[in-house]
PDB file of N, CA and C in Angstrom:
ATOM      1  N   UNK A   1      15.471  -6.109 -30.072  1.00  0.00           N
ATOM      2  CA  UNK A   1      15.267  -6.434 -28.675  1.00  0.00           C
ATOM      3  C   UNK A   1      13.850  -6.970 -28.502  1.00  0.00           C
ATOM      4  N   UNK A   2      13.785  -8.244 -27.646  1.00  0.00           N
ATOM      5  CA  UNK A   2      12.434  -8.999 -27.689  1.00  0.00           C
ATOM      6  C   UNK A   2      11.461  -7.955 -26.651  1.00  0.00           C
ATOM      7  N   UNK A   3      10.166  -7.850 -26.453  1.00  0.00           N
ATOM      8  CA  UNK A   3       9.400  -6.883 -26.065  1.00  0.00           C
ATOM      9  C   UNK A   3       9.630  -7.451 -24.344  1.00  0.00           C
ATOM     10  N   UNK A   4       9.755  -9.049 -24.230  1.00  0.00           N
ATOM     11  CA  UNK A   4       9.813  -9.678 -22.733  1.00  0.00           C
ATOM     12  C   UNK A   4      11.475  -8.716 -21.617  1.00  0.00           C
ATOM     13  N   UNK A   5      12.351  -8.537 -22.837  1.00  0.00           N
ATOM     14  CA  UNK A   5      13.535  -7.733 -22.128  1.00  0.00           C
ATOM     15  C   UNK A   5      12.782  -6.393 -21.911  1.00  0.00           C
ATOM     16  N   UNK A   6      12.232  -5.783 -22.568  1.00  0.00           N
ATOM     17  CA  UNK A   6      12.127  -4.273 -22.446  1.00  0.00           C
ATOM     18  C   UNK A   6      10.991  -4.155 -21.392  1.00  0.00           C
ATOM     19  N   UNK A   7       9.902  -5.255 -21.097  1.00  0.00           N
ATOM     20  CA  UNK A   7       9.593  -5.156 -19.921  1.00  0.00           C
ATOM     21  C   UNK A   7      10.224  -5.565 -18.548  1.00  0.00           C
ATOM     22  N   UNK A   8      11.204  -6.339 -18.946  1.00  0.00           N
ATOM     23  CA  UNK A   8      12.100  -6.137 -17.374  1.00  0.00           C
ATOM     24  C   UNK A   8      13.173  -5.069 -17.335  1.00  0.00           C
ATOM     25  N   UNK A   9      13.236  -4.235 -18.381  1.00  0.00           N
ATOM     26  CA  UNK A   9      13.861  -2.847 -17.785  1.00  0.00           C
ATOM     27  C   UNK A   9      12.817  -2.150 -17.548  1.00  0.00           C
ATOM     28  N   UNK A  10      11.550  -1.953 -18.168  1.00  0.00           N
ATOM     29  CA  UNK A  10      10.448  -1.471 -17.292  1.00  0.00           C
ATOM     30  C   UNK A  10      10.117  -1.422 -15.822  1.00  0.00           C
ATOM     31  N   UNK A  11      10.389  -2.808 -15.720  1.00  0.00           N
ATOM     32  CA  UNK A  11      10.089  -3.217 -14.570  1.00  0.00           C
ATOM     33  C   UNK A  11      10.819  -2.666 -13.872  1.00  0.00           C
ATOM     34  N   UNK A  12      12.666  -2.515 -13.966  1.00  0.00           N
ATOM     35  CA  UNK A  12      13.781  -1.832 -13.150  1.00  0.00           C
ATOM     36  C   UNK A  12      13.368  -0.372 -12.920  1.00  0.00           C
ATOM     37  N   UNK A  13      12.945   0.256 -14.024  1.00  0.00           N
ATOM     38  CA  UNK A  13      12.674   1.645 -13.940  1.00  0.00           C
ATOM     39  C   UNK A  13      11.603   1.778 -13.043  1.00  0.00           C
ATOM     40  N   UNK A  14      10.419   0.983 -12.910  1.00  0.00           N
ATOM     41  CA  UNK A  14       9.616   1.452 -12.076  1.00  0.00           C
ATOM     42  C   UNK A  14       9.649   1.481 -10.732  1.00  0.00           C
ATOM     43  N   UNK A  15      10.599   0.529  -9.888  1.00  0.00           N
ATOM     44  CA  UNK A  15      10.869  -0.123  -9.341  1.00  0.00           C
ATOM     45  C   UNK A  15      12.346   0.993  -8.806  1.00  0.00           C
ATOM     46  N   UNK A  16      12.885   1.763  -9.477  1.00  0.00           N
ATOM     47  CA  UNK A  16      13.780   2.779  -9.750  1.00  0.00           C
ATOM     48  C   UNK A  16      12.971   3.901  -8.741  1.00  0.00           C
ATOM     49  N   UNK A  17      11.941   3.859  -9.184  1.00  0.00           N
ATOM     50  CA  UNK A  17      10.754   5.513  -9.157  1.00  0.00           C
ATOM     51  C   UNK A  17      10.866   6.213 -10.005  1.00  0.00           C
ATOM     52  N   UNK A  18      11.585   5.855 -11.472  1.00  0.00           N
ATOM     53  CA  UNK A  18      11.371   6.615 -12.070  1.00  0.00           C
ATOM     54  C   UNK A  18      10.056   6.657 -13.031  1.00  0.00           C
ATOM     55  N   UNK A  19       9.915   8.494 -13.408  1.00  0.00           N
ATOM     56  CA  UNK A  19       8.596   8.533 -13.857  1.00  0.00           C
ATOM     57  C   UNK A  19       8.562   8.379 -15.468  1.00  0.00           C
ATOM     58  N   UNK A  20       7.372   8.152 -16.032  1.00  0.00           N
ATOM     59  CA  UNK A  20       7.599   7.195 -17.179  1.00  0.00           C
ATOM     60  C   UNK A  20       8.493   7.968 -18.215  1.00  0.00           C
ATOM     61  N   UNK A  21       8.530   9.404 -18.301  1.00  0.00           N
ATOM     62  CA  UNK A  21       9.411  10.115 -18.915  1.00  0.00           C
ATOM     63  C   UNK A  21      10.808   9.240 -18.830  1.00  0.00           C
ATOM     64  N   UNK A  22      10.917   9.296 -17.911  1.00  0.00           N
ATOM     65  CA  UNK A  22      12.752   8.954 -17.047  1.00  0.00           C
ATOM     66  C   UNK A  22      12.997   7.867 -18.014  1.00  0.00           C
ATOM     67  N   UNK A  23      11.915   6.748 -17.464  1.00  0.00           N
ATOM     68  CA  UNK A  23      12.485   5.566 -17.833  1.00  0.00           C
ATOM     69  C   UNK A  23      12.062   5.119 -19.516  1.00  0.00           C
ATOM     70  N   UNK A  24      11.470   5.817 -20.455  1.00  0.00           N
ATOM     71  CA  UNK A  24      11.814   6.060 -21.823  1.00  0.00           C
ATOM     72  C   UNK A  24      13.072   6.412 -21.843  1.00  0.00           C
ATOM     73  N   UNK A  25      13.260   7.328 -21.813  1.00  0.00           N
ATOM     74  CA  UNK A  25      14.771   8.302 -21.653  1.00  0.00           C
ATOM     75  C   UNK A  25      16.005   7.014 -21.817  1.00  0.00           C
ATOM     76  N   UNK A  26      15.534   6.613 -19.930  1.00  0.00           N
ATOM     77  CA  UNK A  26      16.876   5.895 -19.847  1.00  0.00           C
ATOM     78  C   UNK A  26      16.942   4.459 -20.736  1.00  0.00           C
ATOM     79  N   UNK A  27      15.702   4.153 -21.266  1.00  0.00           N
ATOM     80  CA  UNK A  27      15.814   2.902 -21.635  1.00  0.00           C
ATOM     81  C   UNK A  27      16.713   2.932 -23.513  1.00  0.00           C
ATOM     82  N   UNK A  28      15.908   4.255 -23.903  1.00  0.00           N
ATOM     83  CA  UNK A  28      16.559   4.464 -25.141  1.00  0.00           C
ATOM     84  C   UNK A  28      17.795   5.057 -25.608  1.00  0.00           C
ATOM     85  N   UNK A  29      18.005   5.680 -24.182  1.00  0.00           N
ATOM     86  CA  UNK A  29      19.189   5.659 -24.186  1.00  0.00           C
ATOM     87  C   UNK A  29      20.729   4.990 -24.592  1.00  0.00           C
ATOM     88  N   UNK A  30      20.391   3.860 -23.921  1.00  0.00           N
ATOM     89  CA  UNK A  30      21.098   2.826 -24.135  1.00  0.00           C
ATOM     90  C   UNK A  30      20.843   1.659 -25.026  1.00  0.00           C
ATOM     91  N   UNK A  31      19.915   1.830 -25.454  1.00  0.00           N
ATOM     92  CA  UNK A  31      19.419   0.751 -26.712  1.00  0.00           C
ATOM     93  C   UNK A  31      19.139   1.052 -27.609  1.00  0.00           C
ATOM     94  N   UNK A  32      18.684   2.415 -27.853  1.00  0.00           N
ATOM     95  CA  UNK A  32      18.268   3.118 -29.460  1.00  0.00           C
ATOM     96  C   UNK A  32      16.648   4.030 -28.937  1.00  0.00           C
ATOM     97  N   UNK A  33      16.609   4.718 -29.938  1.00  0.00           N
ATOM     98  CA  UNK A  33      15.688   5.684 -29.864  1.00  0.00           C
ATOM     99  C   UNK A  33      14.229   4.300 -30.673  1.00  0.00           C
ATOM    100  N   UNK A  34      13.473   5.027 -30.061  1.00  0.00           N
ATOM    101  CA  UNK A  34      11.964   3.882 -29.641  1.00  0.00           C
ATOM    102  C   UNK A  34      12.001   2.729 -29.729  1.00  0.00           C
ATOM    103  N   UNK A  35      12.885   2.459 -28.879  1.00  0.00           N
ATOM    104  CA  UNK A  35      12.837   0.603 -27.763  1.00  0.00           C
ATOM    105  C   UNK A  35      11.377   0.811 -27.655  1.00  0.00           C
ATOM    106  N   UNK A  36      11.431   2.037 -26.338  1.00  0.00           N
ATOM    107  CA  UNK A  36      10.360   2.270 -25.572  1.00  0.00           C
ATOM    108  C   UNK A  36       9.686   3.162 -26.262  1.00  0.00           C
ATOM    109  N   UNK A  37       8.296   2.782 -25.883  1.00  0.00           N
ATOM    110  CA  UNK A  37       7.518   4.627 -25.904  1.00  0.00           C
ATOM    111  C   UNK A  37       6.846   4.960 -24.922  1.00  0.00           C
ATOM    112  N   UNK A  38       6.599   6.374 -24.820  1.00  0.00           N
ATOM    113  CA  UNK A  38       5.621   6.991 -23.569  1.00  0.00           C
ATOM    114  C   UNK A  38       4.638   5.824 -23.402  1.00  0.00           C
ATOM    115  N   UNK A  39       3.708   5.611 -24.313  1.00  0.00           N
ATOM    116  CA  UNK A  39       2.350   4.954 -24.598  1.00  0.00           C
ATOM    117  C   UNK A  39       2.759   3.273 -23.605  1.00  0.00           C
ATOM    118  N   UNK A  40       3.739   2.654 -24.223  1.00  0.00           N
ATOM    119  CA  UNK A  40       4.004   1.689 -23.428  1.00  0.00           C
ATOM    120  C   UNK A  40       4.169   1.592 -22.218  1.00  0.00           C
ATOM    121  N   UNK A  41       5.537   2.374 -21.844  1.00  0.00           N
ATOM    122  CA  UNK A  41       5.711   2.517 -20.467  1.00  0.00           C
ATOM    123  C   UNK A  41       4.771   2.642 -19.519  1.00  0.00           C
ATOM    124  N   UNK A  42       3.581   4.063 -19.860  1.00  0.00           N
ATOM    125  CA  UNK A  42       2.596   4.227 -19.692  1.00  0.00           C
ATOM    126  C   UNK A  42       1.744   2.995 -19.210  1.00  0.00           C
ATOM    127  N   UNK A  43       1.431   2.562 -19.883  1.00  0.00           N
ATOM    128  CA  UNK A  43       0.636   1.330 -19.382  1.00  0.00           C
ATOM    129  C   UNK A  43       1.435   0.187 -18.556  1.00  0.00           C
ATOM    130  N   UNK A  44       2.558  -0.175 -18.882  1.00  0.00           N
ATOM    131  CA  UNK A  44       3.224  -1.009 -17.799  1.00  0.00           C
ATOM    132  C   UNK A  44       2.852  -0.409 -16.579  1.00  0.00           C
ATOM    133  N   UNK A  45       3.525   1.040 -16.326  1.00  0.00           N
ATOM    134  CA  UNK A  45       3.553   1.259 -14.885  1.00  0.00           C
ATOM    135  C   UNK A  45       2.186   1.294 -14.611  1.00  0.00           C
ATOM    136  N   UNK A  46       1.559   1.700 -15.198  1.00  0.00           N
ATOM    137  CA  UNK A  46      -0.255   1.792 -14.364  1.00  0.00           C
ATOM    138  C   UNK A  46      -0.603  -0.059 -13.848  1.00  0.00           C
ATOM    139  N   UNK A  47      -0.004  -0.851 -14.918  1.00  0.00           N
ATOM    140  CA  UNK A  47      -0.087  -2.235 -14.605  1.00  0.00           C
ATOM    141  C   UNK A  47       0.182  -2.688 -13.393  1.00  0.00           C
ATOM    142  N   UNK A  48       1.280  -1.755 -13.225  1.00  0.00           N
ATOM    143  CA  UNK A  48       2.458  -2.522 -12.083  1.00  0.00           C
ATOM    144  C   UNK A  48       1.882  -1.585 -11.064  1.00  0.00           C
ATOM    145  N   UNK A  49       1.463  -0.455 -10.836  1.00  0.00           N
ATOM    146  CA  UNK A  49       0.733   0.368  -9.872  1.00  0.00           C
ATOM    147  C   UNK A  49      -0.461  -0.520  -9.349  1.00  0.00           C
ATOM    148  N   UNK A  50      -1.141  -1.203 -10.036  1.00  0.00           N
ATOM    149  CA  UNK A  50      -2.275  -2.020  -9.548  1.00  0.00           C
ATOM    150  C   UNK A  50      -1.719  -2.984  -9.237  1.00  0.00           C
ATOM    151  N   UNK A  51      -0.323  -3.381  -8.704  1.00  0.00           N
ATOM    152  CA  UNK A  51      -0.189  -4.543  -8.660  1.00  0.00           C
ATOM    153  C   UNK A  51       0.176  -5.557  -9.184  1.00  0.00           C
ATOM    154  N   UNK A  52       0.106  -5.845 -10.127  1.00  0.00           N
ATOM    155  CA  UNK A  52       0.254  -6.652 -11.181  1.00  0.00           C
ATOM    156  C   UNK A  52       1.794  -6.449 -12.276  1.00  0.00           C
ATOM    157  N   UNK A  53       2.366  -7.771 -11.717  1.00  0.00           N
ATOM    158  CA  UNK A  53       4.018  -7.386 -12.241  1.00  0.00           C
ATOM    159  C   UNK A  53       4.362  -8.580 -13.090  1.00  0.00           C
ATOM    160  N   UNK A  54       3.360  -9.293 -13.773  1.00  0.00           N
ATOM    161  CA  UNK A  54       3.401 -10.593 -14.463  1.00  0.00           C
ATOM    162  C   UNK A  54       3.865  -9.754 -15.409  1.00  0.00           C
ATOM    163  N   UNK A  55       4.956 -10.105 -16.033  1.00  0.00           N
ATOM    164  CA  UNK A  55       5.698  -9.939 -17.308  1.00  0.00           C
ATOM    165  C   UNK A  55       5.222 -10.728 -18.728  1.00  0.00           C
ATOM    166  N   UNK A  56       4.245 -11.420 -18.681  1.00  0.00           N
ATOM    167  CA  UNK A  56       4.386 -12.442 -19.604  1.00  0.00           C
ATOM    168  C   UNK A  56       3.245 -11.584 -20.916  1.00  0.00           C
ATOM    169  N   UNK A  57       3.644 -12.090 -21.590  1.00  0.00           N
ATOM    170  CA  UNK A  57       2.314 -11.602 -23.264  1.00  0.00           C
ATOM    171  C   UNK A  57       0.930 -11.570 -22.769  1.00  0.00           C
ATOM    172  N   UNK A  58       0.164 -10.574 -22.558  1.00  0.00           N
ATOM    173  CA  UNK A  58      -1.280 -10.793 -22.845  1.00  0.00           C
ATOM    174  C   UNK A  58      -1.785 -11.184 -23.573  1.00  0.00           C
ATOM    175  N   UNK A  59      -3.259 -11.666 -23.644  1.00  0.00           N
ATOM    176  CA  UNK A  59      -3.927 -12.178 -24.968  1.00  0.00           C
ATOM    177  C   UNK A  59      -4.830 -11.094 -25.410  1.00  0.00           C
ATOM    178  N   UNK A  60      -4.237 -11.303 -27.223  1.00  0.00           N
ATOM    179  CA  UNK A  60      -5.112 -10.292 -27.428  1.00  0.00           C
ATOM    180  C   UNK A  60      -6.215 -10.418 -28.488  1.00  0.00           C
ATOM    181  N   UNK A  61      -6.711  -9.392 -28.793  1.00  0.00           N
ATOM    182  CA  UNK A  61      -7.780  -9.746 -30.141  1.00  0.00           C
ATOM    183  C   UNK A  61      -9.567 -10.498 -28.960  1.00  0.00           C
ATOM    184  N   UNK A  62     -10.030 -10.912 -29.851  1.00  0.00           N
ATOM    185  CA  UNK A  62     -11.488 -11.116 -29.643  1.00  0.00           C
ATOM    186  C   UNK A  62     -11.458 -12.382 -28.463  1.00  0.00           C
ATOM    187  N   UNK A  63     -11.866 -12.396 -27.153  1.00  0.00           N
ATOM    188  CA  UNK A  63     -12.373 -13.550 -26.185  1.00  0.00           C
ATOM    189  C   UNK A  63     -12.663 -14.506 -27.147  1.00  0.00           C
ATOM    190  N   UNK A  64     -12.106 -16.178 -26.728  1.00  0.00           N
ATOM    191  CA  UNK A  64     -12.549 -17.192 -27.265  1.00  0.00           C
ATOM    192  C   UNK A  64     -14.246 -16.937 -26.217  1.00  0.00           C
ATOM    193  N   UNK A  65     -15.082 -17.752 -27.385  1.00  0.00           N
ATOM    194  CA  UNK A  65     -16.580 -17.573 -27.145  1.00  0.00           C
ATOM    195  C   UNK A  65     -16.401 -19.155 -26.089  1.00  0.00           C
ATOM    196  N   UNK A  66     -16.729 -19.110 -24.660  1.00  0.00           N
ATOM    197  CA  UNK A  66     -17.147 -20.277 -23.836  1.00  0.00           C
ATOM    198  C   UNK A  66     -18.901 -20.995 -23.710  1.00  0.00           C
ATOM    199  N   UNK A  67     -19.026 -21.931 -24.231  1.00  0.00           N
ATOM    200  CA  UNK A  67     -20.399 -22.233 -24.080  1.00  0.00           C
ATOM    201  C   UNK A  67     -20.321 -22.964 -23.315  1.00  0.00           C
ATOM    202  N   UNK A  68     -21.516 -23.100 -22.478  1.00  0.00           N
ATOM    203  CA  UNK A  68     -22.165 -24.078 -21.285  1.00  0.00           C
ATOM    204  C   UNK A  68     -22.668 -24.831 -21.862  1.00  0.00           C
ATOM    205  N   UNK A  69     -22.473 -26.393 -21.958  1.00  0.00           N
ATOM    206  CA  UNK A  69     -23.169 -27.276 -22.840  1.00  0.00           C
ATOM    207  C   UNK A  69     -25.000 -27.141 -22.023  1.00  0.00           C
ATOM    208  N   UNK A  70     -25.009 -27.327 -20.958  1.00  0.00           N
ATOM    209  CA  UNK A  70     -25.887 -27.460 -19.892  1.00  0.00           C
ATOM    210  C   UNK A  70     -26.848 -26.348 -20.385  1.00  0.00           C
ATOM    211  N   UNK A  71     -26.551 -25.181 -20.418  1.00  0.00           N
ATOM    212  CA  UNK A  71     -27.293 -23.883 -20.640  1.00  0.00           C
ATOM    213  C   UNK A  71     -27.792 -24.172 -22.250  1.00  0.00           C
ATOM    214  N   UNK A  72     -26.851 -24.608 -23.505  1.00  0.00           N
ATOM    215  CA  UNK A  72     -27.149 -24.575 -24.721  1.00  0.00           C
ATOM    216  C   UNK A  72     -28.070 -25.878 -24.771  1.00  0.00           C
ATOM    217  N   UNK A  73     -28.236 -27.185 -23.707  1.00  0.00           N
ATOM    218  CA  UNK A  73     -29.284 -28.132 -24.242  1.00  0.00           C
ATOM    219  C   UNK A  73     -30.410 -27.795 -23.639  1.00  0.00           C
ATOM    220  N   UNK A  74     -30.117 -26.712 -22.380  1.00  0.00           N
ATOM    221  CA  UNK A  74     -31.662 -26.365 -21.945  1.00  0.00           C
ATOM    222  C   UNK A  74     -32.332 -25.236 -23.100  1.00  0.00           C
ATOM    223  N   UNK A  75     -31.674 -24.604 -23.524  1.00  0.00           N
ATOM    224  CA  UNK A  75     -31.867 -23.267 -24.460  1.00  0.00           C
ATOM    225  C   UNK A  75     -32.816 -24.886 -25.998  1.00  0.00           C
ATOM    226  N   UNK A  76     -32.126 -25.160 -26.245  1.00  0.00           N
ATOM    227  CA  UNK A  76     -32.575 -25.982 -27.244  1.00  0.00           C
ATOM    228  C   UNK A  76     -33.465 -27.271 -27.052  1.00  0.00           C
ATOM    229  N   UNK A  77     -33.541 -27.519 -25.858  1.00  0.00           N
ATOM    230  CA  UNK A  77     -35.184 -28.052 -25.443  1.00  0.00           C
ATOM    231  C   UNK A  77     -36.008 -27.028 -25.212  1.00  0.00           C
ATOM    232  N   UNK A  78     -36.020 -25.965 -24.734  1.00  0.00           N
ATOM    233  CA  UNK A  78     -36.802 -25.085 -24.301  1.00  0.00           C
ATOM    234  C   UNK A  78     -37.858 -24.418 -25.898  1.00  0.00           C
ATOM    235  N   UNK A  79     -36.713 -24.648 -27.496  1.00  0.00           N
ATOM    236  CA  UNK A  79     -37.187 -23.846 -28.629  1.00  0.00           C
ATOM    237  C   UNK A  79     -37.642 -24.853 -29.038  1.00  0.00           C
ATOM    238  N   UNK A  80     -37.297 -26.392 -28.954  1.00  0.00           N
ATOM    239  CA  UNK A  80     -38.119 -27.103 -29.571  1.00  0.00           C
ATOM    240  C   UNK A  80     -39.791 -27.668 -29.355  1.00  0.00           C
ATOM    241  N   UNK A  81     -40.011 -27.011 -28.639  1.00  0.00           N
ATOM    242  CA  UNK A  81     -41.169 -27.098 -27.966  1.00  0.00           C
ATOM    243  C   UNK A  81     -42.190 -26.653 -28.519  1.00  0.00           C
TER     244      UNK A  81
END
């Protein structure tokens, strides 16, 4: 099961009221024992408690590094000096 389905039964369960116990329970229920876990669910619903019900992949691992060209040619006139 792709992780994008198991957050829209997340999403049903929370949306249910059920508490994250429940909706482990019910999700593995019917799909196999650890679809879900506490740990996941867990964080969906705190997600979706703030609001935030975008389903889609986060990014993860290390921020791409953004440079200001503007800031890096003043930084490098400023050392050549």
């Amino acid at each position: 099961m792709e992780i994008s389905e198991i957050r829209v039964l997340m999403k049903y369960e929370f949306h249910r009221g059920a508490t994250t116990r429940q909706a482990v329970a019910n999700i593995n229920s019917v799909f196999g024992i650890q679809v879900a876990t506490n740990a996941t669910v867990a964080r969906c619903f705190k997600k979706f408690r703030s609001g935030d019900f975008d389903l889609s992949n986060e990014r993860r691992g290390r921020p791409r590094d953004k440079v200001d060209n503007d800031v890096l040619k003043a930084t490098e006139e400023a050392n050549s000096s």
